[in-house]
N, C-alpha and C. Protein backbone atom coordinates (compact mmCIF):
# COMPACT_ATOMS: atom_id res chain seq x y z
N UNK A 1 9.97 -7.92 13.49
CA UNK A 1 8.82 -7.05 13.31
C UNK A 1 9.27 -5.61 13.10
N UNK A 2 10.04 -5.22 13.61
CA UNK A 2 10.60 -3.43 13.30
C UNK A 2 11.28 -3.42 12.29
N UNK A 3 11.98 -4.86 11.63
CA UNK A 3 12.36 -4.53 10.30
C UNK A 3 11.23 -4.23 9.04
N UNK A 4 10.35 -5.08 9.58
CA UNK A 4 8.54 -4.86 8.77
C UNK A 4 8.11 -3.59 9.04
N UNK A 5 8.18 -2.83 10.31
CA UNK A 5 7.63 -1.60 10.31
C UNK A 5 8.66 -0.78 9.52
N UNK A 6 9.82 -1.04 9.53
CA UNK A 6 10.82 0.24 8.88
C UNK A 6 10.36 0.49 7.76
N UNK A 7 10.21 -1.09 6.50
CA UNK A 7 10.01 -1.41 5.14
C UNK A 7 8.45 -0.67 4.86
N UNK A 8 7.58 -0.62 5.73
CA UNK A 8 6.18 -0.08 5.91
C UNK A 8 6.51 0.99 5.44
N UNK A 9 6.68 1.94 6.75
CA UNK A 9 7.24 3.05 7.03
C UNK A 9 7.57 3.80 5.41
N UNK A 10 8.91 3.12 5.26
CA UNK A 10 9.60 3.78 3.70
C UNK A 10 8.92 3.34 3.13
N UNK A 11 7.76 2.12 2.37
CA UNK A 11 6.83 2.56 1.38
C UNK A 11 5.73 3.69 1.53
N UNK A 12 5.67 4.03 2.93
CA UNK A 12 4.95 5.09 2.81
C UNK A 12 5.15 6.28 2.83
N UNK A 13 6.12 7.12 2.98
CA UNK A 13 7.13 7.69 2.67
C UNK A 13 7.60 8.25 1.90
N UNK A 14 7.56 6.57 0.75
CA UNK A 14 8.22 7.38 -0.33
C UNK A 14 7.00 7.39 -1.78
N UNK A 15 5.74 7.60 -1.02
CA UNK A 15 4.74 7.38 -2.23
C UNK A 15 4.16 8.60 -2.55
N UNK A 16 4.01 8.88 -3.12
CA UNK A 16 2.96 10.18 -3.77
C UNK A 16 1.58 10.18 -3.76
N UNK A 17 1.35 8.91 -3.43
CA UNK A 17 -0.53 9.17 -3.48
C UNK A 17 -0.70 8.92 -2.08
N UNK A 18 -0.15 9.30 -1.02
CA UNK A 18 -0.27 9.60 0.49
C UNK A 18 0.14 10.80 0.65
N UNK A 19 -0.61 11.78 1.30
CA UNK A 19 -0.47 13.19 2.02
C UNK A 19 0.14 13.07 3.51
N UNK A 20 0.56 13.95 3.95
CA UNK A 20 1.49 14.01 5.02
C UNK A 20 0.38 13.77 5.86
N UNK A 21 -0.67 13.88 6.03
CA UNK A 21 -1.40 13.56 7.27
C UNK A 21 -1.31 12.39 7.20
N UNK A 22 -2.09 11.26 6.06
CA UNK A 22 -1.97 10.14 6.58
C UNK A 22 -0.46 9.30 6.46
N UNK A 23 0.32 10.09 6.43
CA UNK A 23 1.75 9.21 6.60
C UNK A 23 2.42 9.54 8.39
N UNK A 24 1.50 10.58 8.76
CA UNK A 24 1.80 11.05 10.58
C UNK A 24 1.22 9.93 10.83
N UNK A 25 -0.15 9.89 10.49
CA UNK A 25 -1.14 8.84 11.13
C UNK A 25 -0.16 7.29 11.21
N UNK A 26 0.16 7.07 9.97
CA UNK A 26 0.65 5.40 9.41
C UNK A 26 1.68 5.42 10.34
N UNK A 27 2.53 7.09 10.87
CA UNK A 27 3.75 6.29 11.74
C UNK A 27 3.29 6.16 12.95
N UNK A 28 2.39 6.86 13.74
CA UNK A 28 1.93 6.75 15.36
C UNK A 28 0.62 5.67 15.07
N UNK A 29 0.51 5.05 14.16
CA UNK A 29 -0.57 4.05 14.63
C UNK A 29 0.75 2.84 14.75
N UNK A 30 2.00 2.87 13.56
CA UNK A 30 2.98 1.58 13.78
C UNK A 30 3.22 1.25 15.14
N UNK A 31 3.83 2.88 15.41
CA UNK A 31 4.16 3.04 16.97
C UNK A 31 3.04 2.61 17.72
N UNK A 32 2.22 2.99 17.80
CA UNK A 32 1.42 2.96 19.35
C UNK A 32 0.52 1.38 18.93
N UNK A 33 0.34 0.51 17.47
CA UNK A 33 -0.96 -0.35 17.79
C UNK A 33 0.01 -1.48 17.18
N UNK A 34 1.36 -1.26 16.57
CA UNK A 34 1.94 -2.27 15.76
C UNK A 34 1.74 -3.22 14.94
N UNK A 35 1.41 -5.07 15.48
CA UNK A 35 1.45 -5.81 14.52
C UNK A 35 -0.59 -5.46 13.88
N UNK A 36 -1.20 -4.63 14.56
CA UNK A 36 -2.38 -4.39 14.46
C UNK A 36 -2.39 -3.21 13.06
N UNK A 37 -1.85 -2.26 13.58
CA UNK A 37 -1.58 -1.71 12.16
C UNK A 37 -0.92 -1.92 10.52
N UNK A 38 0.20 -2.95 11.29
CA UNK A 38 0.47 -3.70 9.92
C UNK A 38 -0.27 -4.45 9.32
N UNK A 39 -1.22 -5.20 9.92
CA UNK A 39 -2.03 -5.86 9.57
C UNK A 39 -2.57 -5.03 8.60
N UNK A 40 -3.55 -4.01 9.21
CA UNK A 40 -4.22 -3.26 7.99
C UNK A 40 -4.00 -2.78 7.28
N UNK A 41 -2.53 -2.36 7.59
CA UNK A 41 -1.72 -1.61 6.08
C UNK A 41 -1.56 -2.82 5.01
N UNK A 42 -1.03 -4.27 5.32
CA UNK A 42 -1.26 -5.23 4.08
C UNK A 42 -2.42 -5.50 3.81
N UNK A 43 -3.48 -5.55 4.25
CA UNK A 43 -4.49 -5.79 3.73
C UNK A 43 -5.50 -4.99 2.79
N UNK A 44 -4.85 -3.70 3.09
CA UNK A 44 -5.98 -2.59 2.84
C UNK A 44 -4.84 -1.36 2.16
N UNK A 45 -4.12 -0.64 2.57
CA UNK A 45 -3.33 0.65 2.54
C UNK A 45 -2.25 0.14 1.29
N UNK A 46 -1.60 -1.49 0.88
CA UNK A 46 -0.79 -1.18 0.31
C UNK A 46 -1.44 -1.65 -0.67
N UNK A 47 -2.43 -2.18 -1.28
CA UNK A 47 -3.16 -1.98 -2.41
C UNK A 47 -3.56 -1.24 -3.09
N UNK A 48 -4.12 0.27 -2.18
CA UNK A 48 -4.12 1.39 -2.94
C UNK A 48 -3.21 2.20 -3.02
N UNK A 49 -1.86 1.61 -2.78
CA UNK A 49 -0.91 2.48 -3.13
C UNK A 49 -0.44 2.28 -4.36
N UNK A 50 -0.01 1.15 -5.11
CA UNK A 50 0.15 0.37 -6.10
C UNK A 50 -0.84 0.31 -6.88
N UNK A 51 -1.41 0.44 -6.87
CA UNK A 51 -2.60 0.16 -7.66
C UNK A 51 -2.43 0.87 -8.76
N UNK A 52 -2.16 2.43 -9.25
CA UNK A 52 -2.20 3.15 -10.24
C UNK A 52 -0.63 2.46 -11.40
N UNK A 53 -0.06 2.01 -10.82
CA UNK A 53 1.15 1.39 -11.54
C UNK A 53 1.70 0.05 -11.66
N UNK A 54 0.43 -0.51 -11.77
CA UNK A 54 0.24 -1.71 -11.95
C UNK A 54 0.22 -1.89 -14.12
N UNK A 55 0.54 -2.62 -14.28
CA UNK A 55 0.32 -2.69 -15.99
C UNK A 55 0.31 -3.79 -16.12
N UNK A 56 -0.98 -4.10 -17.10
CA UNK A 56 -1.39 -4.74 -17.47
C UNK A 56 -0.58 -5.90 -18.48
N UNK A 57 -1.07 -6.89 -19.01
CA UNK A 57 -0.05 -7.73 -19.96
C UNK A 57 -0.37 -7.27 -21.65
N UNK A 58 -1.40 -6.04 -21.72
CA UNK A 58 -1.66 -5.98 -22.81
C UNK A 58 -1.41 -4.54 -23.25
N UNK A 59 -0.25 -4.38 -22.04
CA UNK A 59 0.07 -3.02 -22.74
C UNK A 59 -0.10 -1.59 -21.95
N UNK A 60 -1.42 -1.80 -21.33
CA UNK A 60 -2.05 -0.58 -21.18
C UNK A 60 -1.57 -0.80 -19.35
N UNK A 61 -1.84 0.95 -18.93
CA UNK A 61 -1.71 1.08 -17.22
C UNK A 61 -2.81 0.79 -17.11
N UNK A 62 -3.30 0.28 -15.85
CA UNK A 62 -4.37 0.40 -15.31
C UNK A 62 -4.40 1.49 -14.35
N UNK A 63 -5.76 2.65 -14.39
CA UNK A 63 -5.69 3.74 -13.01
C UNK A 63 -6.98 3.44 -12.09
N UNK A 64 -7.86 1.58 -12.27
CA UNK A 64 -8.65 1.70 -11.23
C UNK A 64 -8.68 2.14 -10.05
């Protein structure tokens, strides 16, 4: 499990469409709520991180 929080952690980290507040938040919720916060980060947080650089098969980016 702390190898999952590390890998968390550095995608969030190293993204640009997260502001330093919510990357304080993403590390003291790992810390203090753990497999509870990971949870919501896969379900929810790493979708909209990816999301803008996702491409399509026809060519085009998608920026939904």
């Amino acid at each position: 499990m702390v190898i999952y929080i590390i890998m968390a952690l550095n995608e969030i980290y190293t993204s640009n469409r997260v502001n330093l507040i919510e990357k304080i938040m993403w590390t003291i919720s790992f810390i203090g709520l753990g497999w509870i916060a990971g949870l919501i980060y896969l379900l929810f947080a790493r979708k909209r991180m990816f999301r803008k650089y996702k491409m399509l098969f026809n060519g085009t980016e998608s920026f939904a």
